[in-house]
Protein backbone atom coordinates (compact mmCIF):
# COMPACT_ATOMS: atom_id res chain seq x y z
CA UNK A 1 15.80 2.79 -11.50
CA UNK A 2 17.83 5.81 -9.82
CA UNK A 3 17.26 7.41 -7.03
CA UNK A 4 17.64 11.17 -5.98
CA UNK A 5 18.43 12.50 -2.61
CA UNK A 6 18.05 16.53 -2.11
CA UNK A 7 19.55 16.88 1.23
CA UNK A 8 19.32 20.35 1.13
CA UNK A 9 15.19 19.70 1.58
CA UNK A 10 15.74 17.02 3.76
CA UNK A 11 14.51 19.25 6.73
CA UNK A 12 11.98 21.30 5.03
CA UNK A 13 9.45 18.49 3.71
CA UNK A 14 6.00 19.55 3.63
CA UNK A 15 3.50 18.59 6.46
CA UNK A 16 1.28 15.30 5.58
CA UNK A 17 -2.08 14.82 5.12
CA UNK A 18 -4.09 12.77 7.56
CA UNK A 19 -4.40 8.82 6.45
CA UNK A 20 -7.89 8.12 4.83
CA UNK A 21 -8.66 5.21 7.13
CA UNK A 22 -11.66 3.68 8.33
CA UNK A 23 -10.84 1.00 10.82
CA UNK A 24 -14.68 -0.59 10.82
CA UNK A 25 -13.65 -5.02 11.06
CA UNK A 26 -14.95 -7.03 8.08
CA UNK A 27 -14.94 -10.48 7.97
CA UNK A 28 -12.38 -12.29 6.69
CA UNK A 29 -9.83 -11.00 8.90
CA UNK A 30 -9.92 -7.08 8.05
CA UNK A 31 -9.47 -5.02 10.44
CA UNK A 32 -10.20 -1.71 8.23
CA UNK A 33 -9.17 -0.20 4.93
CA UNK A 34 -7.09 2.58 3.93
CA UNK A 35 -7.12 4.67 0.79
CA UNK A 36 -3.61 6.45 0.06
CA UNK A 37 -3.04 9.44 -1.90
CA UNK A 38 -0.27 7.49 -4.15
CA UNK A 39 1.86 4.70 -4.27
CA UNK A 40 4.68 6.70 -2.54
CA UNK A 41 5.16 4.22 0.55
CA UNK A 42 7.73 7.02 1.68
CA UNK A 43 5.13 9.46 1.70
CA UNK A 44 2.18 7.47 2.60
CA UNK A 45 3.00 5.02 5.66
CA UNK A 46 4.15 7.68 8.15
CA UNK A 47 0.71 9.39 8.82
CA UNK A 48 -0.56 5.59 8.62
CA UNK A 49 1.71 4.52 10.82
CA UNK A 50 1.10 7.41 13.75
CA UNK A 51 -2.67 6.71 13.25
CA UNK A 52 -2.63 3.15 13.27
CA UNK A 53 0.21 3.54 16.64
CA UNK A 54 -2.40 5.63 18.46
CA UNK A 55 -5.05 3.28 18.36
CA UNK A 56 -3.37 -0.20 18.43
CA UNK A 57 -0.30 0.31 20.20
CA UNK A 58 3.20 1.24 18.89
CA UNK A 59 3.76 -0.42 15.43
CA UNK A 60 6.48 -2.60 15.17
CA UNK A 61 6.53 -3.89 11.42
CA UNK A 62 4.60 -3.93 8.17
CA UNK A 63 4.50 -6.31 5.68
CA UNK A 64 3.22 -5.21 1.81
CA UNK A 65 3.13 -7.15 -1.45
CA UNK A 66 5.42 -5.38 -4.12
CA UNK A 67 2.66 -5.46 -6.92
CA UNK A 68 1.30 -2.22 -6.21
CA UNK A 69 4.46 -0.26 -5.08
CA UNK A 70 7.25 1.27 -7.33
CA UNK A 71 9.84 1.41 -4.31
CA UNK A 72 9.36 0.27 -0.80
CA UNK A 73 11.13 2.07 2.22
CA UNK A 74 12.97 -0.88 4.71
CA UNK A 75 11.94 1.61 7.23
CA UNK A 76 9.98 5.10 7.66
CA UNK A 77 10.44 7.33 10.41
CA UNK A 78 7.49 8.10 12.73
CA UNK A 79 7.58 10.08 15.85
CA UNK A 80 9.88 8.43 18.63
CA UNK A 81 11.60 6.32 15.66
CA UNK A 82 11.24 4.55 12.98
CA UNK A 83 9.46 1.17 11.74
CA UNK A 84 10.62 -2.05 9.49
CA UNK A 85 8.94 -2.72 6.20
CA UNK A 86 8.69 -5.88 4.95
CA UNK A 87 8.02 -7.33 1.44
CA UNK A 88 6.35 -11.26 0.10
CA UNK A 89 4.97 -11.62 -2.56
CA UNK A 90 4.48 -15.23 -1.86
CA UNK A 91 2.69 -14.64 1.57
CA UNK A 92 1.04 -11.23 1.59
CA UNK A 93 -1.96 -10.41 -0.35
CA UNK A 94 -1.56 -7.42 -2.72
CA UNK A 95 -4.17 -5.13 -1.74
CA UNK A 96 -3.52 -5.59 2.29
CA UNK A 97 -0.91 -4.10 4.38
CA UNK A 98 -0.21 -6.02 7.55
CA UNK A 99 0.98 -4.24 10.71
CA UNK A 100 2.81 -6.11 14.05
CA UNK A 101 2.72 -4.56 16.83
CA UNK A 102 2.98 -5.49 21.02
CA UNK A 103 -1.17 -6.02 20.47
CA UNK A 104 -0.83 -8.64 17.58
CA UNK A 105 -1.40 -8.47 14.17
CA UNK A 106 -3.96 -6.48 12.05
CA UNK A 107 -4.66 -6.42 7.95
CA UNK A 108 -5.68 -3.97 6.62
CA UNK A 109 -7.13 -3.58 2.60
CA UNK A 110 -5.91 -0.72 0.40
CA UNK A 111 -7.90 0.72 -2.23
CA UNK A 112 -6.30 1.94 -4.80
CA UNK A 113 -5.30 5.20 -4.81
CA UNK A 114 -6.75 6.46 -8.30
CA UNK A 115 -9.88 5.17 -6.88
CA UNK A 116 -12.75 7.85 -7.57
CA UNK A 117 -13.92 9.27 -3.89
CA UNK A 118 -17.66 7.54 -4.37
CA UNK A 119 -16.14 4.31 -5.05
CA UNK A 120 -13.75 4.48 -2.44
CA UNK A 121 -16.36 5.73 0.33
CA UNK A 122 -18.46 2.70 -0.57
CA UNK A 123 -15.58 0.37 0.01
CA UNK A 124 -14.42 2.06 3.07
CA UNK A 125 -18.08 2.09 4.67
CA UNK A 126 -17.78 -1.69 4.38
CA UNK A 127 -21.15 -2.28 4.97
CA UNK A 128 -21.80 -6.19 5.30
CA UNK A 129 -19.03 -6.86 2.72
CA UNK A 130 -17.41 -9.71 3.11
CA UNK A 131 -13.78 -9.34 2.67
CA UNK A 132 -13.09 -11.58 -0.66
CA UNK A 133 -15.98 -9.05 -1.84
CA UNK A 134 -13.73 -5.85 -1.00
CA UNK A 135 -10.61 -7.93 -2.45
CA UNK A 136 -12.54 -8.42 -5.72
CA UNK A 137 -13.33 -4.75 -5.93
CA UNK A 138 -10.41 -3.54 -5.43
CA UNK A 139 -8.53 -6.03 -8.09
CA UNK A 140 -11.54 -4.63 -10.49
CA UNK A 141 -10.21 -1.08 -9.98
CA UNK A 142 -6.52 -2.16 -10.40
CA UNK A 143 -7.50 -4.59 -13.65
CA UNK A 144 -9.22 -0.98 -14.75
CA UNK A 145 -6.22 1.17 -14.62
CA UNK A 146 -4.24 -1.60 -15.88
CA UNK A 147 -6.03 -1.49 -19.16
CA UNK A 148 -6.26 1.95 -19.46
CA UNK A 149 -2.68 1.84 -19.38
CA UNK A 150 -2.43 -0.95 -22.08
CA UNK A 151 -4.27 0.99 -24.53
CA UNK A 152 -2.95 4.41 -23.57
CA UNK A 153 0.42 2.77 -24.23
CA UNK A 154 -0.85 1.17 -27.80
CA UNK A 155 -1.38 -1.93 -26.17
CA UNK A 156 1.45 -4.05 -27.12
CA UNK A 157 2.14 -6.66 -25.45
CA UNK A 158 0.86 -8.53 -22.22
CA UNK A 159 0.79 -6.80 -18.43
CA UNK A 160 4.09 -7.15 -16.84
CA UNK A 161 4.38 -5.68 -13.72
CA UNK A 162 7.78 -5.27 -12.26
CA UNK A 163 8.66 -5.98 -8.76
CA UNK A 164 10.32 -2.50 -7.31
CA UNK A 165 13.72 -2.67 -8.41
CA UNK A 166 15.20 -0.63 -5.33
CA UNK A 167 14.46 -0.62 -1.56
CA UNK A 168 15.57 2.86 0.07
CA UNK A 169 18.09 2.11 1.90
CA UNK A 170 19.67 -0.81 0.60
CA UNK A 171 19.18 -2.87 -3.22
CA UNK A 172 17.42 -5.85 -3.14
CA UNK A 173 17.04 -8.72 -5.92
CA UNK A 174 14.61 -8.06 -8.82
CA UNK A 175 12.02 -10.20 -8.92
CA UNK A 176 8.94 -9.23 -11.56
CA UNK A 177 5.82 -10.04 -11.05
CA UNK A 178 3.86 -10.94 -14.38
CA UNK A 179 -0.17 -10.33 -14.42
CA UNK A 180 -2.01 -12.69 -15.77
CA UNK A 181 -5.41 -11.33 -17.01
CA UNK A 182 -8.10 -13.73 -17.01
């Protein structure tokens, strides 16, 4: 996989949207969920980050599972600097994001973001869900997209989904992660 820089846009990118978060605690060690526009960590974790920084102290780190993500940043730039991303896919759950900070540690679950807005407002609302309940869903929606891709692609095959083959910033080892559909 390539990568393209346009430095002559580097200064002119357009303004971000506000993070969909709702930071309401579930058990099972949530402490909210967030539903991104796309899968474009580059795009997506700075408005996180600067919402997540204003209410639980300056974030120092994130950790994300590469299952979900075509490319992930080793750092994004928020205001007064930037923040270290971290990848496992050994030790962090694929649908949570995990943010350090001087306060501790938080999780947070991500819904997928071709998740239709009903759906997703349900899961965010989080009303007496118990965590492994929101996990479930969320794997539902992913196992959904994942076989509307198999059959929009023919079908052939079994699931494979590769581990992001570049980090900006720096290349990393490939490692693929294979789905195994129940």
């Amino acid at each position: 996989m390539s990568v393209t820089i346009d430095r002559t846009t580097w200064g002119k990118r357009a303004p971000s949207l506000p993070a969909r978060l709702s930071l309401t605690p579930a058990p099972g060690g949530l402490d909210g969920t967030w539903w991104p526009r796309s899968r474009a960590l580059t795009r997506e974790l700075p408005p996180l980050t600067a919402a997540l920084g204003d209410l639980w102290g300056r974030i120092t780190g994130i950790a994300v599972n590469p299952a979900h993500w075509p490319v992930i940043p080793c750092r994004v730039s928020i205001a007064g600097g930037t923040v270290h991303v971290g990848w496992s896919t050994e030790e962090q759950d694929p649908h949570r994001l995990t943010f350090f900070s001087a306060n501790g540690r938080r999780d947070v679950l991500v819904i997928p973001p071709e998740t239709g807005a009903e759906a997703a407002a349900q899961l965010m609302a989080g009303d007496a869900i118990e965590a492994p309940a929101l996990e479930e869903a969320a794997d539902r929606i992913d196992a959904r997209i994942r076989e509307k891709a198999w059959e929009t692609d023919g079908g052939a095959g079994r699931a494979v989904v590769p581990a992001p083959a570049y980090r900006i910033g720096r290349p990393f080892a490939r490692r693929s992660t294979e789905v195994r559909e129940p």
